[in-house]
Protein backbone atom coordinates (compact mmCIF):
# COMPACT_ATOMS: atom_id res chain seq x y z
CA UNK A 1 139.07 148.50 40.40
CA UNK A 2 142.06 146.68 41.22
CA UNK A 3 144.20 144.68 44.11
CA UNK A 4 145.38 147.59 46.35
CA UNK A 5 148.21 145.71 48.02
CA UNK A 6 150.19 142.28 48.83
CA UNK A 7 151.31 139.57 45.82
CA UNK A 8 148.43 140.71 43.73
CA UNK A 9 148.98 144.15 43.83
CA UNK A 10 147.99 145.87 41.09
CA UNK A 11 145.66 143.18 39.14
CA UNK A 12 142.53 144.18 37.76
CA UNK A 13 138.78 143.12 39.29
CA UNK A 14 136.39 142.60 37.23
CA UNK A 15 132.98 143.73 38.37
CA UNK A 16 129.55 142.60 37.40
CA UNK A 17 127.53 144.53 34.89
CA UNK A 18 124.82 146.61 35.82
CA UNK A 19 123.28 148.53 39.15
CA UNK A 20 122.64 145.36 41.60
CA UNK A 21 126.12 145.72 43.22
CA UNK A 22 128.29 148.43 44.81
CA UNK A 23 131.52 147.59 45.27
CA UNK A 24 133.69 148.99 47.93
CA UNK A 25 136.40 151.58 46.36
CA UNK A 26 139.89 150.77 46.38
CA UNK A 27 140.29 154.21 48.89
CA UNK A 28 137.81 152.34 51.02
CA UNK A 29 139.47 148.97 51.21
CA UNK A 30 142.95 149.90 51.72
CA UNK A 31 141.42 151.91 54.92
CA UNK A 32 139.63 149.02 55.76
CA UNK A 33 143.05 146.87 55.31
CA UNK A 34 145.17 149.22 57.11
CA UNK A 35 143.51 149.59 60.10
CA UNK A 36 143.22 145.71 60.11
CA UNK A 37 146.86 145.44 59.71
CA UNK A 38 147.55 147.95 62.67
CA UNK A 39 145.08 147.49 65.38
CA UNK A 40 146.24 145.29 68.54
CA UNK A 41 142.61 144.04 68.57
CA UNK A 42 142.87 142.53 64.75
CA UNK A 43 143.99 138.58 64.07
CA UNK A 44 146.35 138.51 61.41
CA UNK A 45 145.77 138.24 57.96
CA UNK A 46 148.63 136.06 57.31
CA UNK A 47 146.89 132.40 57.28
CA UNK A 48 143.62 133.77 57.73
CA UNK A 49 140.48 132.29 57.32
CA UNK A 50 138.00 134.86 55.90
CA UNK A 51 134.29 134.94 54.24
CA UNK A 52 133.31 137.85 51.79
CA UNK A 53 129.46 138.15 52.76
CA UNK A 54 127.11 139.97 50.53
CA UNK A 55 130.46 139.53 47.84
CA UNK A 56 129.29 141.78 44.56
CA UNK A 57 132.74 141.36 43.09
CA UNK A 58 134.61 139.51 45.78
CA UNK A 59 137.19 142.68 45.76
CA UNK A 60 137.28 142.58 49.84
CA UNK A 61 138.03 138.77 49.89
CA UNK A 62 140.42 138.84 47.08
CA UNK A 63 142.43 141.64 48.63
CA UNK A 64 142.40 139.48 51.79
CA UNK A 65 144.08 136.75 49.83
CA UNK A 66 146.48 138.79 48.59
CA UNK A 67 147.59 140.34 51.79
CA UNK A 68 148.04 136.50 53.09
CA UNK A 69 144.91 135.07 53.91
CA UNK A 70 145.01 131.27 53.75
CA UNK A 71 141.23 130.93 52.63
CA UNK A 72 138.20 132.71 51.54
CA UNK A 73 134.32 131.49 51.19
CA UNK A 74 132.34 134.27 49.12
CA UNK A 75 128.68 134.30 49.18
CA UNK A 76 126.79 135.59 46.80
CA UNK A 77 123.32 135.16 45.08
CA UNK A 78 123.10 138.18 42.26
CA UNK A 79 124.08 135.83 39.07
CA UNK A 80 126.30 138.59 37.23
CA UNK A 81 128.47 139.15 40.49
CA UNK A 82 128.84 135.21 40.49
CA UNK A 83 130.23 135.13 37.16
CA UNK A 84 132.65 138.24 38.10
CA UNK A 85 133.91 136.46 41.04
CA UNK A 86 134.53 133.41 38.97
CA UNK A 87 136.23 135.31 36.23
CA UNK A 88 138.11 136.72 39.07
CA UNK A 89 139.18 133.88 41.10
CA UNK A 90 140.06 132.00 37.80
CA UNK A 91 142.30 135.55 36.20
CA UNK A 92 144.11 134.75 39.35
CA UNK A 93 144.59 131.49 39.80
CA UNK A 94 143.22 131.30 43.16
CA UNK A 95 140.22 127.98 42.85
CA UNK A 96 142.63 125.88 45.98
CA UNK A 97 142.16 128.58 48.19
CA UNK A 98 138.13 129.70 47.06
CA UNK A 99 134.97 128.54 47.80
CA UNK A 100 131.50 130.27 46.52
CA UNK A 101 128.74 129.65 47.88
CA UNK A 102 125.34 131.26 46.14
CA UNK A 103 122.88 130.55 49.06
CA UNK A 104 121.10 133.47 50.53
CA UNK A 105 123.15 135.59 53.17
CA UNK A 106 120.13 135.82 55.32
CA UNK A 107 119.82 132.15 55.70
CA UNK A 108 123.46 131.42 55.88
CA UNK A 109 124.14 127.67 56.72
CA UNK A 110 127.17 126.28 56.07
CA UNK A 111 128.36 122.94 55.47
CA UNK A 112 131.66 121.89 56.43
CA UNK A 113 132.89 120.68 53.20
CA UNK A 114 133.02 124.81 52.30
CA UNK A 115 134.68 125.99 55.17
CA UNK A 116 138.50 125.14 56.67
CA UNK A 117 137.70 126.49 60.59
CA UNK A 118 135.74 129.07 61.98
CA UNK A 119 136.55 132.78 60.48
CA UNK A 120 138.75 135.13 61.47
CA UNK A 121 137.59 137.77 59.25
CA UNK A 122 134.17 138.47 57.97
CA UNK A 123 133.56 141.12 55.36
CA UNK A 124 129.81 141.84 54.79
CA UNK A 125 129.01 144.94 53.13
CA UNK A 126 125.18 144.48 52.18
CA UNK A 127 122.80 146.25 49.80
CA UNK A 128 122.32 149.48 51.97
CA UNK A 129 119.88 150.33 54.51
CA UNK A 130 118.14 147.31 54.40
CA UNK A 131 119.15 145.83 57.53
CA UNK A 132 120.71 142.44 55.88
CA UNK A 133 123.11 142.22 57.93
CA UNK A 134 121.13 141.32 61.76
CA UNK A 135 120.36 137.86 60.19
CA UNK A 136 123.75 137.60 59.19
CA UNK A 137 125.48 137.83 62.19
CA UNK A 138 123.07 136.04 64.00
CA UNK A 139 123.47 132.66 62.14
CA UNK A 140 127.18 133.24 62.29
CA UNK A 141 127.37 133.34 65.85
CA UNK A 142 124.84 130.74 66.40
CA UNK A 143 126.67 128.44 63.90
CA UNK A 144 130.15 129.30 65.94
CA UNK A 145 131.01 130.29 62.37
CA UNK A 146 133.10 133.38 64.20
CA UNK A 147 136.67 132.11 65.27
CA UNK A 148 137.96 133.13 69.12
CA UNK A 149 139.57 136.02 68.03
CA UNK A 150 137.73 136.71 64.67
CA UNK A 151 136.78 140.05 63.42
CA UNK A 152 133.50 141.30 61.04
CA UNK A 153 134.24 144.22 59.14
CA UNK A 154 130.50 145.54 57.97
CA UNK A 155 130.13 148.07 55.71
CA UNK A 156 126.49 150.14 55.71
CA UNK A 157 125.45 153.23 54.62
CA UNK A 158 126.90 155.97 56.70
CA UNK A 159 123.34 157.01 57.64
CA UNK A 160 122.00 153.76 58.72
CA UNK A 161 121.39 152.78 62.43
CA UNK A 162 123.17 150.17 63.54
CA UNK A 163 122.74 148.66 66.55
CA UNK A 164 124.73 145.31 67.13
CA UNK A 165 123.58 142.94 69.66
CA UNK A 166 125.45 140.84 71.09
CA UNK A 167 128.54 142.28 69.26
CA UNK A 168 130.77 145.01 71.24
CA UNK A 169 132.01 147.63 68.56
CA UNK A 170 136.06 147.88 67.73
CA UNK A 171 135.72 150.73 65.29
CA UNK A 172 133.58 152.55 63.78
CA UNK A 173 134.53 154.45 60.96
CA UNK A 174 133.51 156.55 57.58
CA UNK A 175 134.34 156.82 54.41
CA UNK A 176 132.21 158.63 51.76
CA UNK A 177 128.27 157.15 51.81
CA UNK A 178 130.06 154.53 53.73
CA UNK A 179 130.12 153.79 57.24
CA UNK A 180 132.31 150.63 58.46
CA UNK A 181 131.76 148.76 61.76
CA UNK A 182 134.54 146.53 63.06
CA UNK A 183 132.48 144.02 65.40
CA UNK A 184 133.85 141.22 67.78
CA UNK A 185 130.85 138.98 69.44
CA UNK A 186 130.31 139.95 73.32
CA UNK A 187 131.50 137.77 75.91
């Protein structure tokens, strides 16, 4: 795997060992970035404030740094995707703009100390099927963890139903097993 785009182009991402994560594919991702970079309904990524959820080798959030994001918080509990995202972040040079956080996704509560604002974009792309992600985005919009304009870019199994409340639906696309949801909170 590597950096698809932006000042890091081309590096290399290490990924953790075994079968506990499943990183989303460099075809994936640059999807995932390009619509971000072209829809009118998308914040910019230039000084953004983003979270990699659910993180397995923090490829989503790095990418976001290197297409201009200002700030990332990863979260991740699996130990070997930890150490991946640390060799990563440290390959790179990126610890003044990085934060990682292992506390449980589920149970997310953040302190301000790890955070720089609310989020503008939130990647979550959860073991699949499981249904990880309603907790998620319940704490983050009950925390106001979501900025005004702030995006969450969820990937799931292209099979699983996925029914958002309290979230109105931007896209909602597939790639491969994958199906990604671009979600904005409801009025």
């Amino acid at each position: 795997m590597r950096i698809v785009s932006g000042r890091l182009r081309g590096r290399n991402i290490v990924t953790p060992s075994g079968r506990n994560t499943r990183p989303t594919s460099d075809q994936t991702r640059e999807s995932i970035f390009n619509i971000l970079a072209h829809a009118d309904w998308a914040p910019p990524m230039e000084g953004a404030i983003v979270t990699d959820i659910f993180a397995g080798s923090g490829a989503l959030g790095l990418e976001a740094i290197s297409r201009g994001a200002e700030f990332c918080l990863f979260v991740e509990t699996e130990p070997k995707a930890r150490a991946a995202i640390r060799e990563n972040i440290d390959k790179m040079g990126l610890f003044g703009c990085t934060r990682l956080h292992r506390h449980d996704a589920t149970k997310l509560k953040i302190a301000p100390g790890n955070l720089r604002g609310a989020f503008t974009h939130i990647f979550m792309d959860p073991p699949y099927n499981k249904g990880l992600w309603k907790p998620v985005l319940t704490r983050l919009k009950s925390y106001d963890l979501i900025a005004e304009n702030g995006v969450v870019i969820l990937e799931e199994s292209k099979d699983a139903e996925i029914d958002a409340k309290g979230f109105e639906v931007l896209a909602d696309k597939n790639w491969g097993a994958a199906r990604v949801l671009f979600l904005r909170p409801s009025p």
